[in-house]
PDB file of N, CA and C in Angstrom:
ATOM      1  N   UNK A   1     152.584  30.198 123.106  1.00  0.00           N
ATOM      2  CA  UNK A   1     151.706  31.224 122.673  1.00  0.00           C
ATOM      3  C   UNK A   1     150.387  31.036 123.395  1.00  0.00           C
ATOM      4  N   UNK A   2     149.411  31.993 123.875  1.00  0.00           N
ATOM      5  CA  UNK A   2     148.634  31.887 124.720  1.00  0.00           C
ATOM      6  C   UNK A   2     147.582  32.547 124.037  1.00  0.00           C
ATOM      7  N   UNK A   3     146.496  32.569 123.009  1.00  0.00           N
ATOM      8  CA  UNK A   3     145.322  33.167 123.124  1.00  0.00           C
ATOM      9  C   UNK A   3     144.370  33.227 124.126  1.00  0.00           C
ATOM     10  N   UNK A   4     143.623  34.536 124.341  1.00  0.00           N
ATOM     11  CA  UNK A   4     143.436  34.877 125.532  1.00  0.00           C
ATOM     12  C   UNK A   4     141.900  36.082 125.021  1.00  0.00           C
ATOM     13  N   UNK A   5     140.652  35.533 124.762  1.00  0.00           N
ATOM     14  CA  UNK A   5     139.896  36.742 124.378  1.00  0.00           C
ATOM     15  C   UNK A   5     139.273  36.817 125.205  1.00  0.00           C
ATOM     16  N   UNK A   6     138.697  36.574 126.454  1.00  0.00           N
ATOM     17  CA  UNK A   6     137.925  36.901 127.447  1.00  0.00           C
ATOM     18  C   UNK A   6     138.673  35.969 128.705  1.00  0.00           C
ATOM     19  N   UNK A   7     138.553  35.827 129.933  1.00  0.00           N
ATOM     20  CA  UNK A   7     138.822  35.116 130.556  1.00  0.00           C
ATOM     21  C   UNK A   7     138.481  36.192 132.166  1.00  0.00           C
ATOM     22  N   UNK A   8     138.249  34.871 133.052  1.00  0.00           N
ATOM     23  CA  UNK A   8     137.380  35.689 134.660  1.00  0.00           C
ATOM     24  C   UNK A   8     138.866  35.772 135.159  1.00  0.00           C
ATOM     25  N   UNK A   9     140.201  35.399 135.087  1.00  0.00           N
ATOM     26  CA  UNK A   9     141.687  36.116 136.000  1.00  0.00           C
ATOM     27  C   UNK A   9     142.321  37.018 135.532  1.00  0.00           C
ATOM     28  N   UNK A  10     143.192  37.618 136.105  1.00  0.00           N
ATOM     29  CA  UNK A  10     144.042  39.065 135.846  1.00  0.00           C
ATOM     30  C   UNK A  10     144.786  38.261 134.493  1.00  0.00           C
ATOM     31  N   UNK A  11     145.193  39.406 133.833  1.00  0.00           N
ATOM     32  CA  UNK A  11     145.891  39.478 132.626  1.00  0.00           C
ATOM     33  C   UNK A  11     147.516  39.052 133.616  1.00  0.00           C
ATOM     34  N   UNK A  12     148.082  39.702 134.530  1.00  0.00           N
ATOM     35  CA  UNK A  12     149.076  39.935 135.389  1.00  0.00           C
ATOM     36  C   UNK A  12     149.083  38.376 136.179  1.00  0.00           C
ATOM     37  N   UNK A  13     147.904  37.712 136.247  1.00  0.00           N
ATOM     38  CA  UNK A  13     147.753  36.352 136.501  1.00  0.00           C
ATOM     39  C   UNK A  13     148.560  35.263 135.398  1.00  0.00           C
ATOM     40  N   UNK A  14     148.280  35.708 134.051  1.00  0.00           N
ATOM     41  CA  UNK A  14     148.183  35.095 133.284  1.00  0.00           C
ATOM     42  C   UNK A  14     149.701  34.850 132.384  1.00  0.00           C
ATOM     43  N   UNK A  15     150.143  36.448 132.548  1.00  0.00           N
ATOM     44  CA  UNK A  15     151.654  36.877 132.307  1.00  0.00           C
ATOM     45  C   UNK A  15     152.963  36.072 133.141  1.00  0.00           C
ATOM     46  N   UNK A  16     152.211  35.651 134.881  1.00  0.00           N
ATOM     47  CA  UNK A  16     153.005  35.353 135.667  1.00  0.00           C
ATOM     48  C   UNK A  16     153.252  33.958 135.382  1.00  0.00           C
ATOM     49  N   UNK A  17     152.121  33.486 134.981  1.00  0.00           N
ATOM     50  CA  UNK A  17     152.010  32.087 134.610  1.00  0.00           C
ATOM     51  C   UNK A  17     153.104  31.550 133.266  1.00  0.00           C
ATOM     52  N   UNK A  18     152.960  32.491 132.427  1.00  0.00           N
ATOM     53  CA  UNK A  18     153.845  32.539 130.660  1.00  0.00           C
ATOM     54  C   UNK A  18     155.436  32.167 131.259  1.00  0.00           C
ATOM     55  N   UNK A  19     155.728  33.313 132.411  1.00  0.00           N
ATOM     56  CA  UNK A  19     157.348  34.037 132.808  1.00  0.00           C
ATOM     57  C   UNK A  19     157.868  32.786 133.793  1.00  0.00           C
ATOM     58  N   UNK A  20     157.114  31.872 134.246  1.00  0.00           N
ATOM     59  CA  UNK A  20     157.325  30.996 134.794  1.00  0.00           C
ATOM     60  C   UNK A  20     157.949  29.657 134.185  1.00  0.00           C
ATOM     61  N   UNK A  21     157.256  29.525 132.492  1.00  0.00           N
ATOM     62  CA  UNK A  21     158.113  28.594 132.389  1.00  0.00           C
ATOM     63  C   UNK A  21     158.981  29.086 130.960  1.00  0.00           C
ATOM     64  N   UNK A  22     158.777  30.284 131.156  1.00  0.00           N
ATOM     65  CA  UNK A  22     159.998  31.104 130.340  1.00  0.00           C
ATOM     66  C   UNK A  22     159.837  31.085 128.752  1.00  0.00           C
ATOM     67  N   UNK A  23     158.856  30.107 127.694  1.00  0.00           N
ATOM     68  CA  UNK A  23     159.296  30.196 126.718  1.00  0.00           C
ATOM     69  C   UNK A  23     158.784  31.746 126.032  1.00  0.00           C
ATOM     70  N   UNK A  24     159.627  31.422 124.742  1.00  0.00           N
ATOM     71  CA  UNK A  24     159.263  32.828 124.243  1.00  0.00           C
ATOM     72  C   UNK A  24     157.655  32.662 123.840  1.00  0.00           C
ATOM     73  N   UNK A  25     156.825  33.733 124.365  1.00  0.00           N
ATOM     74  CA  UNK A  25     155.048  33.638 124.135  1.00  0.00           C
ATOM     75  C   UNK A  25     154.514  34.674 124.002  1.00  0.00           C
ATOM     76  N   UNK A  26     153.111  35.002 123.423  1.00  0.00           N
ATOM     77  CA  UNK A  26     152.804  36.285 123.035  1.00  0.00           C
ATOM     78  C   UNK A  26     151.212  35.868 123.044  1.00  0.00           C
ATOM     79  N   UNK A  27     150.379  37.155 123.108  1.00  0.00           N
ATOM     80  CA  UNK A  27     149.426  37.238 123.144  1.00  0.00           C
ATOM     81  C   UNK A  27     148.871  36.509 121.244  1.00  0.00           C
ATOM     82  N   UNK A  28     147.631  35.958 121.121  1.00  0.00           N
ATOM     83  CA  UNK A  28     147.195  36.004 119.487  1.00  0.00           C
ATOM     84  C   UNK A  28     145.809  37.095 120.010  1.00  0.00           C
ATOM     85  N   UNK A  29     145.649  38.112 118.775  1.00  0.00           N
ATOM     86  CA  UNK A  29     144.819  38.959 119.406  1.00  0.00           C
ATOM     87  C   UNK A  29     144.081  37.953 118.224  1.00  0.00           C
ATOM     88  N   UNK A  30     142.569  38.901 118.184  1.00  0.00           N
ATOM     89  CA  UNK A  30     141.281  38.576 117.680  1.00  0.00           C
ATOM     90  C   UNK A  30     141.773  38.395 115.844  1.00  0.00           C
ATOM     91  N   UNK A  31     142.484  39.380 116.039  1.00  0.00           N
ATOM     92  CA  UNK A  31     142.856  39.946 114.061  1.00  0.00           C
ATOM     93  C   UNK A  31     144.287  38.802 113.265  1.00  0.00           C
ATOM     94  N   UNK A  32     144.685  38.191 114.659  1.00  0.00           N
ATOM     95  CA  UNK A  32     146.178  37.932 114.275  1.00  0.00           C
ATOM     96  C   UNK A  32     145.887  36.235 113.775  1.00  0.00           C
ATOM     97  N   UNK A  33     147.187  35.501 113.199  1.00  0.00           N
ATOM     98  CA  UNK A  33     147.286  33.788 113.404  1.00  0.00           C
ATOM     99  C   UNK A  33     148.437  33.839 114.186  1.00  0.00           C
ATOM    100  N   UNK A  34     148.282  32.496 114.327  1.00  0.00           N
ATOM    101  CA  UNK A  34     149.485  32.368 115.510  1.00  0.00           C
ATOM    102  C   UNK A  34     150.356  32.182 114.640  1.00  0.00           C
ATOM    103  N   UNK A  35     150.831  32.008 113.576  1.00  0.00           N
ATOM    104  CA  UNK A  35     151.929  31.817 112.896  1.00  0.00           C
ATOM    105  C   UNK A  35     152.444  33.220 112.573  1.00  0.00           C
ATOM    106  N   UNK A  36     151.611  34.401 112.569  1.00  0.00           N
ATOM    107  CA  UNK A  36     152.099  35.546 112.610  1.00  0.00           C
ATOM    108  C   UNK A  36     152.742  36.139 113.288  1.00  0.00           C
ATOM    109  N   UNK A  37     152.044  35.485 114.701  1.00  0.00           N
ATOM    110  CA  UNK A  37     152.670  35.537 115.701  1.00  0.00           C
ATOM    111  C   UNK A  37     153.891  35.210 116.393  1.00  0.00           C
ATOM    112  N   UNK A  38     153.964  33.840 115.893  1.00  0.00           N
ATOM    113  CA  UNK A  38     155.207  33.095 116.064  1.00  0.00           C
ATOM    114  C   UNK A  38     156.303  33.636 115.344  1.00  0.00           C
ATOM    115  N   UNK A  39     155.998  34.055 114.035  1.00  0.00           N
ATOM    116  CA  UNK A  39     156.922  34.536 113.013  1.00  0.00           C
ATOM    117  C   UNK A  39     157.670  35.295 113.670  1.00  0.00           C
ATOM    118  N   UNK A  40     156.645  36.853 114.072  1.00  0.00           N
ATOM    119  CA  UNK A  40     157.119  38.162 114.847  1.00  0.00           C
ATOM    120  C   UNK A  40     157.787  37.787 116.049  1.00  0.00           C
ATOM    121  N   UNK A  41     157.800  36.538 116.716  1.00  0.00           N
ATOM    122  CA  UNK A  41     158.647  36.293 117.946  1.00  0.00           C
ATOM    123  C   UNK A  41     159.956  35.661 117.439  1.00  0.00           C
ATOM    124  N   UNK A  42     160.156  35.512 116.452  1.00  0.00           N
ATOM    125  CA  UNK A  42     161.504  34.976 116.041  1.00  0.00           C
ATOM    126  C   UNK A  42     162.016  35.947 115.043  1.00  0.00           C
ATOM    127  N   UNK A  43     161.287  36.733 115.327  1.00  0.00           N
ATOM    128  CA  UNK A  43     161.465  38.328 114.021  1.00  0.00           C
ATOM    129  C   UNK A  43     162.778  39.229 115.287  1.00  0.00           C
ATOM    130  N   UNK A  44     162.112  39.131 116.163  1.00  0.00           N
ATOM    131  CA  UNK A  44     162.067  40.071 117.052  1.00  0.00           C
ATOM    132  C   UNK A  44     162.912  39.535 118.147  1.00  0.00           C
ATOM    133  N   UNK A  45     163.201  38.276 117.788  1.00  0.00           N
ATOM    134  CA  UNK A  45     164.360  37.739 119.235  1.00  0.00           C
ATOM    135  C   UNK A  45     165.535  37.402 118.409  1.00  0.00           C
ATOM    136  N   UNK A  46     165.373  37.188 117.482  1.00  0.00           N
ATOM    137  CA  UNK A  46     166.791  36.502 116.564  1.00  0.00           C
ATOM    138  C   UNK A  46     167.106  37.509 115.254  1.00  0.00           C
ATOM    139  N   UNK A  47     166.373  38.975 115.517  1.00  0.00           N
ATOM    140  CA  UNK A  47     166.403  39.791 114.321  1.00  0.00           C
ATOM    141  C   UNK A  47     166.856  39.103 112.763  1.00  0.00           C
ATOM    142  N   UNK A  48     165.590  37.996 112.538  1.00  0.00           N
ATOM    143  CA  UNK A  48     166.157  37.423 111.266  1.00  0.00           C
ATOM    144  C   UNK A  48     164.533  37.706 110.250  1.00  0.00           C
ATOM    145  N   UNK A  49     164.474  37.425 109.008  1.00  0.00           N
ATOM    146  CA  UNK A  49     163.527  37.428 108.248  1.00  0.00           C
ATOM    147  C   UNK A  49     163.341  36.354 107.448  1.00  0.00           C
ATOM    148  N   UNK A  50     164.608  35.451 107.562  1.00  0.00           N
ATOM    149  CA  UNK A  50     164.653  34.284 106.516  1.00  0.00           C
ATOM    150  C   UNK A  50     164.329  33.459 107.576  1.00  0.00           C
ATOM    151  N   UNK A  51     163.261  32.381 107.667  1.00  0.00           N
ATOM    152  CA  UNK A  51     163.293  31.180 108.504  1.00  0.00           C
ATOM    153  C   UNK A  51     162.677  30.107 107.992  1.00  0.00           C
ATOM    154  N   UNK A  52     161.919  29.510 108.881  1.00  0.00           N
ATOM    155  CA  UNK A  52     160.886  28.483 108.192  1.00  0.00           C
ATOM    156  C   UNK A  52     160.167  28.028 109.610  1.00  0.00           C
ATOM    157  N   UNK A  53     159.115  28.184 109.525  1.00  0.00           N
ATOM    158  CA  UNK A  53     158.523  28.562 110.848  1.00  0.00           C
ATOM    159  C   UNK A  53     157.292  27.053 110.977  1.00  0.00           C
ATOM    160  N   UNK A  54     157.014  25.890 111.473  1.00  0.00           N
ATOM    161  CA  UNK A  54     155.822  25.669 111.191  1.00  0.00           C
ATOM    162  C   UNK A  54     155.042  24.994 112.578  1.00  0.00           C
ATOM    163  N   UNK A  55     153.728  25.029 112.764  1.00  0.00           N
ATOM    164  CA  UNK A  55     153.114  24.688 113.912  1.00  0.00           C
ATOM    165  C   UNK A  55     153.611  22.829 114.261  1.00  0.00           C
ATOM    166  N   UNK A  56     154.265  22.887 115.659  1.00  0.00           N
ATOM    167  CA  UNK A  56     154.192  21.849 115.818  1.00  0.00           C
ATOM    168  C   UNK A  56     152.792  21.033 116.371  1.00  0.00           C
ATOM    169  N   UNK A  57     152.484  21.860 117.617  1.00  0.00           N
ATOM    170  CA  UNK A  57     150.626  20.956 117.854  1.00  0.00           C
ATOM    171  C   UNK A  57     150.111  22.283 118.523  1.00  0.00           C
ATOM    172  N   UNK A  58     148.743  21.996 119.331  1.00  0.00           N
ATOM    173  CA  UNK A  58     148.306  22.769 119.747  1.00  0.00           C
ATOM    174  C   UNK A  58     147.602  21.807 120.929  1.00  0.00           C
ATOM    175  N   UNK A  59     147.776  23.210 121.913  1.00  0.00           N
ATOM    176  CA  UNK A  59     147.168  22.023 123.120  1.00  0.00           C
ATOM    177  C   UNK A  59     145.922  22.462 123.825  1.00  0.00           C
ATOM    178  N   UNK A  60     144.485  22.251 123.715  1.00  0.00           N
ATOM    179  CA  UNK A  60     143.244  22.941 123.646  1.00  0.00           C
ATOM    180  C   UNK A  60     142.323  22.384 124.634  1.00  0.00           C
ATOM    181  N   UNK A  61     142.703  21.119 125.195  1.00  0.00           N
ATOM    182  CA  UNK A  61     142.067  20.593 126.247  1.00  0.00           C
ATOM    183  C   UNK A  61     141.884  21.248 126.751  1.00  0.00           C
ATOM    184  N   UNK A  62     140.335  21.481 127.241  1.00  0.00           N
ATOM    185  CA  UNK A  62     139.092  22.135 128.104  1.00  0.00           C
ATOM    186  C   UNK A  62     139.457  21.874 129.565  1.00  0.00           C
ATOM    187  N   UNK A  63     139.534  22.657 130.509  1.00  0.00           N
ATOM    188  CA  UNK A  63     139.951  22.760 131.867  1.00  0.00           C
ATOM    189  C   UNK A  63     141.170  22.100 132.101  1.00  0.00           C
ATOM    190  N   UNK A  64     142.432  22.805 131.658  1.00  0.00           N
ATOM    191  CA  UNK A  64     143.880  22.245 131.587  1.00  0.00           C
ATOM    192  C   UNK A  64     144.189  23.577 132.909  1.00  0.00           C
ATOM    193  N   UNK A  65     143.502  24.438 132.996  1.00  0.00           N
ATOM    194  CA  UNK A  65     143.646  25.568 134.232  1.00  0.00           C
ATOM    195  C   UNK A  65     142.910  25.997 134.908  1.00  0.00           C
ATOM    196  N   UNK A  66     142.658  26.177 136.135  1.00  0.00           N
ATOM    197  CA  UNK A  66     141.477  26.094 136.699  1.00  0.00           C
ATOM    198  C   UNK A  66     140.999  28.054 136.434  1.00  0.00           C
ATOM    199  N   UNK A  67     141.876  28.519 136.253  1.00  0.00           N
ATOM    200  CA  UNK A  67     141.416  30.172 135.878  1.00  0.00           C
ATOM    201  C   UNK A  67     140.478  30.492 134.413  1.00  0.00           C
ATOM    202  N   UNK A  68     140.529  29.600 133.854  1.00  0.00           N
ATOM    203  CA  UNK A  68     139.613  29.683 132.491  1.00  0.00           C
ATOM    204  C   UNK A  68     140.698  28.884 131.330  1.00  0.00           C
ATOM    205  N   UNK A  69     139.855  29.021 130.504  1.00  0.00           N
ATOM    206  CA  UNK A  69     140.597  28.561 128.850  1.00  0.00           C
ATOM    207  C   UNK A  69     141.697  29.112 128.502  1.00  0.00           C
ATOM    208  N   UNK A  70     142.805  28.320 128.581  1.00  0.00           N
ATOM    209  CA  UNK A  70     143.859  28.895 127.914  1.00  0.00           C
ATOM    210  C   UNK A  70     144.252  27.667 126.792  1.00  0.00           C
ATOM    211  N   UNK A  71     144.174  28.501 125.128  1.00  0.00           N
ATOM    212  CA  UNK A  71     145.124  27.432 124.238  1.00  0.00           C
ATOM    213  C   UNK A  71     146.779  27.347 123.906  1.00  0.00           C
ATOM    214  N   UNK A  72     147.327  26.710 123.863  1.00  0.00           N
ATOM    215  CA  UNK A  72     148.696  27.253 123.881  1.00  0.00           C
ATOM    216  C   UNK A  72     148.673  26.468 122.106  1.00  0.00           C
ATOM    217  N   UNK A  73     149.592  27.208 121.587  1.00  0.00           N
ATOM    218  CA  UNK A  73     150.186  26.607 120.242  1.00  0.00           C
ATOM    219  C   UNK A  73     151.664  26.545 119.581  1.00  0.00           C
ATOM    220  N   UNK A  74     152.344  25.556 120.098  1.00  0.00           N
ATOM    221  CA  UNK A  74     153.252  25.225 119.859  1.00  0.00           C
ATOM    222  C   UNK A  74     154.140  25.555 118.678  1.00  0.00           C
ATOM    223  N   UNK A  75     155.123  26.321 117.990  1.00  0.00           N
ATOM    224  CA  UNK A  75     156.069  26.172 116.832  1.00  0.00           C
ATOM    225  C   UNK A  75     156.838  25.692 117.075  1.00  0.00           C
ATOM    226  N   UNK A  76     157.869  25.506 115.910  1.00  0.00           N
ATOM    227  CA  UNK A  76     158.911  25.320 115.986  1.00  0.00           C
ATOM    228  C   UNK A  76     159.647  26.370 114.812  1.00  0.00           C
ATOM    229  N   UNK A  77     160.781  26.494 114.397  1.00  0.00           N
ATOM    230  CA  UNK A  77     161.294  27.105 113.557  1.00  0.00           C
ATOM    231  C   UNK A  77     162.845  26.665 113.038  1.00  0.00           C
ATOM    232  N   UNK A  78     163.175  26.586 111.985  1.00  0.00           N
ATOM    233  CA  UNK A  78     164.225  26.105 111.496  1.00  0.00           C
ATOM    234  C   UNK A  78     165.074  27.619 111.242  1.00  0.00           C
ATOM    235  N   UNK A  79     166.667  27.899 111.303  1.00  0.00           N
ATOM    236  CA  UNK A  79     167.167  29.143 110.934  1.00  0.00           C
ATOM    237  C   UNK A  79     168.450  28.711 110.260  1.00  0.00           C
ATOM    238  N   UNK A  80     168.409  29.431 109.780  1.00  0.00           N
ATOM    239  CA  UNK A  80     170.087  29.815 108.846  1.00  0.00           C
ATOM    240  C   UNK A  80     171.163  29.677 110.079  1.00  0.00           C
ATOM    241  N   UNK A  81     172.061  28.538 110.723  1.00  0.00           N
ATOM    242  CA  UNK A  81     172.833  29.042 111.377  1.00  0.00           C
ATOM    243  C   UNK A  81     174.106  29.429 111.442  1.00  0.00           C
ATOM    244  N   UNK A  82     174.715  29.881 110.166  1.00  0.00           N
ATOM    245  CA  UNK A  82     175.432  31.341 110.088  1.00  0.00           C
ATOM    246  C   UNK A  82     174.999  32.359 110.460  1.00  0.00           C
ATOM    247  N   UNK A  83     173.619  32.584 110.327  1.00  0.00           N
ATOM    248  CA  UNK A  83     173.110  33.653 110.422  1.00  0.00           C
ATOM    249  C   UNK A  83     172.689  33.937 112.243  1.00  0.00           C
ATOM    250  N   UNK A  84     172.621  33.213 112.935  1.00  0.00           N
ATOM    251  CA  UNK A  84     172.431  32.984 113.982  1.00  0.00           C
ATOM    252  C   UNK A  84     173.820  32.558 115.042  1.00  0.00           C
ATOM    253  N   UNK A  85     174.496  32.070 114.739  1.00  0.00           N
ATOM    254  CA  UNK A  85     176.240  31.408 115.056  1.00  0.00           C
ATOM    255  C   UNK A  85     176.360  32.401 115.947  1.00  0.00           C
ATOM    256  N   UNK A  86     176.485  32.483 117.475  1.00  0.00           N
ATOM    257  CA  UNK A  86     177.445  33.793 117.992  1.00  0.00           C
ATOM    258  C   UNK A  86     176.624  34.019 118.416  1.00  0.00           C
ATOM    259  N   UNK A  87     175.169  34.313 118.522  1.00  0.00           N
ATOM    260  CA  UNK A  87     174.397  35.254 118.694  1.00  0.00           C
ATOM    261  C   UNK A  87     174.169  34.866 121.145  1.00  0.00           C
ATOM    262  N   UNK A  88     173.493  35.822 121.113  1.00  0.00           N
ATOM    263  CA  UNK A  88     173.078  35.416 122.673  1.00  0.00           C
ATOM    264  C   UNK A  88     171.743  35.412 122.891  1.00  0.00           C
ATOM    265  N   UNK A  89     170.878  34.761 123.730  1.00  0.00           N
ATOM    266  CA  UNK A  89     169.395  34.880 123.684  1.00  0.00           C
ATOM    267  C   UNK A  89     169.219  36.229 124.486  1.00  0.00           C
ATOM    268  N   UNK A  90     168.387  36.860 124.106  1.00  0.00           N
ATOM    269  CA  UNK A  90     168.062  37.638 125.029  1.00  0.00           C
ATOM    270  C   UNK A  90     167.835  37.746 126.562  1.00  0.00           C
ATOM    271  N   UNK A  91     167.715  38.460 127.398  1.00  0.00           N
ATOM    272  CA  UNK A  91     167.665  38.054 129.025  1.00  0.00           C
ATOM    273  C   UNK A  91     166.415  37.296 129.320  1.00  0.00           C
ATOM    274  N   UNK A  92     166.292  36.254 129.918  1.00  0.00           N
ATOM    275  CA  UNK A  92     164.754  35.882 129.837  1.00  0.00           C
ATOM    276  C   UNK A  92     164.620  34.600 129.295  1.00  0.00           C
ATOM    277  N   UNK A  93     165.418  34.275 128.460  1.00  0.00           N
ATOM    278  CA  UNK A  93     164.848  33.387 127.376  1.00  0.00           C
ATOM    279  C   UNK A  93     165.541  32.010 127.712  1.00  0.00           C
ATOM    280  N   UNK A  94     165.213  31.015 127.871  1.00  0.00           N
ATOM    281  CA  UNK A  94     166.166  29.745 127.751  1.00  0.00           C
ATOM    282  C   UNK A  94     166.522  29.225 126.857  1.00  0.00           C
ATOM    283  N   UNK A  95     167.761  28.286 126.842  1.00  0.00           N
ATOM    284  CA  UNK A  95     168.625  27.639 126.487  1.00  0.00           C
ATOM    285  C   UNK A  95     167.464  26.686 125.542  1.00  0.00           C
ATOM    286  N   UNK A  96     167.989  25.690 124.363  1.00  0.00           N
ATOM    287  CA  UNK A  96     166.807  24.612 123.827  1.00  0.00           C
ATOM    288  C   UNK A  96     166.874  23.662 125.113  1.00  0.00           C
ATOM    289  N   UNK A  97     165.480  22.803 124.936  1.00  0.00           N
ATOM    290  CA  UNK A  97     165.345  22.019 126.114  1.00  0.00           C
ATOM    291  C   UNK A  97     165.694  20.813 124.730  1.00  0.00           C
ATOM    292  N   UNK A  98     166.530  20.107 124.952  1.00  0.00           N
ATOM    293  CA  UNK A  98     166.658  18.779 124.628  1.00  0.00           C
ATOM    294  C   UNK A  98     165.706  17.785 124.661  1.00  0.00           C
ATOM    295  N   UNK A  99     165.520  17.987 125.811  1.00  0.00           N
ATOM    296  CA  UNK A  99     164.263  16.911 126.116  1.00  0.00           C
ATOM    297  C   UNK A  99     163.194  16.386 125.474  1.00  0.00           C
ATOM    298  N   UNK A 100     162.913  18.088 124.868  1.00  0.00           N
ATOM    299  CA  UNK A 100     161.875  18.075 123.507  1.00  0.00           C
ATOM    300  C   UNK A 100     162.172  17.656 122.017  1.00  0.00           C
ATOM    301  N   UNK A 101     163.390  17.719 121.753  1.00  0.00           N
ATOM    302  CA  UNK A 101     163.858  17.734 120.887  1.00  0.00           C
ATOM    303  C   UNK A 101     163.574  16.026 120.136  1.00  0.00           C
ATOM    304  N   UNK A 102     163.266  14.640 120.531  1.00  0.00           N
ATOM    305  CA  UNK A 102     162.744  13.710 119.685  1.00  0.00           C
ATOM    306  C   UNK A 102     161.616  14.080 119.617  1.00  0.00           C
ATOM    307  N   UNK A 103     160.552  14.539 120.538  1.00  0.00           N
ATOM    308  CA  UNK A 103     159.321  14.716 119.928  1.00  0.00           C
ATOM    309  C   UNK A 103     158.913  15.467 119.068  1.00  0.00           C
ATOM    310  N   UNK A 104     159.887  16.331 118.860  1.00  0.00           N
ATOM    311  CA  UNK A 104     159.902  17.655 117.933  1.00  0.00           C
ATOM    312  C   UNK A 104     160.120  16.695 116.420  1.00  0.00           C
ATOM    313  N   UNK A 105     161.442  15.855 116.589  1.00  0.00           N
ATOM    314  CA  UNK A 105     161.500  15.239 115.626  1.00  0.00           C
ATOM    315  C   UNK A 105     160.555  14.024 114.998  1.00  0.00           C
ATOM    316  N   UNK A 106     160.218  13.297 115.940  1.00  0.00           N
ATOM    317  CA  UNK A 106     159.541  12.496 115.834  1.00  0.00           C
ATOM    318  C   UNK A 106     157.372  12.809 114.952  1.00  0.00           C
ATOM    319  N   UNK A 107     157.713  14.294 115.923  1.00  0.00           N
ATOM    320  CA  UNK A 107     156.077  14.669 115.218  1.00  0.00           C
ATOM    321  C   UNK A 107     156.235  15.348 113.986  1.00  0.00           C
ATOM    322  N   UNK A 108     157.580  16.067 113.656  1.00  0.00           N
ATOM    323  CA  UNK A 108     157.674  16.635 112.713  1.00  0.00           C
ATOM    324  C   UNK A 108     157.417  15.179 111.316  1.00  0.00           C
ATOM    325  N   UNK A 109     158.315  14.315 111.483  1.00  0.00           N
ATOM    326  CA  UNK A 109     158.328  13.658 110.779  1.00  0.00           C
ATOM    327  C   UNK A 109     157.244  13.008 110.213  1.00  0.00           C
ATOM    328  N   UNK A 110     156.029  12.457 111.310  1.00  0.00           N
ATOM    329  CA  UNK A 110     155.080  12.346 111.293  1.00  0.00           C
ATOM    330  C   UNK A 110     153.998  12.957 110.043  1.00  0.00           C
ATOM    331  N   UNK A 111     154.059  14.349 110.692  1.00  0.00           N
ATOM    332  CA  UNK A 111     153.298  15.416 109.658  1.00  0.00           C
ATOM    333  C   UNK A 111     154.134  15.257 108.253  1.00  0.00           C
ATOM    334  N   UNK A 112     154.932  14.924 108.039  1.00  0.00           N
ATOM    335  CA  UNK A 112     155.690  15.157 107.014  1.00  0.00           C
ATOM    336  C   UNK A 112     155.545  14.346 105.884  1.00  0.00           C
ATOM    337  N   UNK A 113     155.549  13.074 106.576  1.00  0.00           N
ATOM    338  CA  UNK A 113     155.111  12.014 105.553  1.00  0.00           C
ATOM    339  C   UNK A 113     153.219  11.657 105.449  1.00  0.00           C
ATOM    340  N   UNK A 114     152.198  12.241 106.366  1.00  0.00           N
ATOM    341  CA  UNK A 114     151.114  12.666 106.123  1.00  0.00           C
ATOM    342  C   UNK A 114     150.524  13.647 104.976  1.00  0.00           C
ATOM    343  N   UNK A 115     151.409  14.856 104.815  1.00  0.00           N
ATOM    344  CA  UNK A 115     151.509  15.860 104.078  1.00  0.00           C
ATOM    345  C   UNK A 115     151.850  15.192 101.912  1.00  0.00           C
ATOM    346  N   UNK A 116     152.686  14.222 102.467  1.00  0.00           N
ATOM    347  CA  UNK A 116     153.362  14.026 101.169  1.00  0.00           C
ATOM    348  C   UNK A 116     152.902  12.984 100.671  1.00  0.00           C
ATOM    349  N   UNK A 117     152.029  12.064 101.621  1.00  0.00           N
ATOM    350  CA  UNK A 117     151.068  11.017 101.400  1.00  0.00           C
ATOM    351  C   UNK A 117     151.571   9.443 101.130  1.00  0.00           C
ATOM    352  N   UNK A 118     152.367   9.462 102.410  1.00  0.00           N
ATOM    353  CA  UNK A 118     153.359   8.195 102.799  1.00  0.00           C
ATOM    354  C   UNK A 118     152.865   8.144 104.012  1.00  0.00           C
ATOM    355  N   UNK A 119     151.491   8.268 104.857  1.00  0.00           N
ATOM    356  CA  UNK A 119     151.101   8.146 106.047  1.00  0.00           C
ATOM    357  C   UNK A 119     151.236   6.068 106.545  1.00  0.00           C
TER     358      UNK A 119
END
């Protein structure tokens, strides 16, 4: 996910940059959260309404691009998979990266026992 409220490069700069490493991403406008956001991208790629959606991190470091500020904010989302079983990603979209997948677990877990106050 890419918030984006002012910035000195093309929007078409910025798009090319998203399509490059393919994940599913969306603008956060001024009015929106990114979890709304995130929601509506798993609304809208997996036509589902039941999920469980929650921020994994956010990555905000100051000059990570030399074109201006970009924040990216990471989800993740858990789904029903009956409800999902069969399905195909849309054109565009990749496969899960594995790769991510202990850190996914590993930070989830993290937050988890922070949250419940077993830090």
């Amino acid at each position: 996910m890419t918030v984006l409220k002012s910035c000195s490069w093309s929007v078409r700069k910025a798009l090319s940059l998203i399509q490059e490493h393919r994940y599913p991403s969306a603008y956060v406008h001024v009015e929106e959260s990114t979890d709304e956001v995130a929601g509506s991208l798993v609304e809208k790629i997996f036509k589902l309404n039941d999920y469980y959606l929650e921020q994994l991190n956010a990555f905000t470091k100051a000059y990570r691009h030399p074109g201006g500020r970009i924040i990216n904010v990471a989800h993740f989302a858990l789904l029903n998979w009956n409800e999902v079983q069969g399905q195909e990603l849309p054109e565009g979209y990749p496969k899960f990266d594995f790769s991510k997948f202990h850190y996914l677990i590993n930070r989830t877990e993290q937050r988890n026992k922070a949250n419940i106050g077993f830090a």
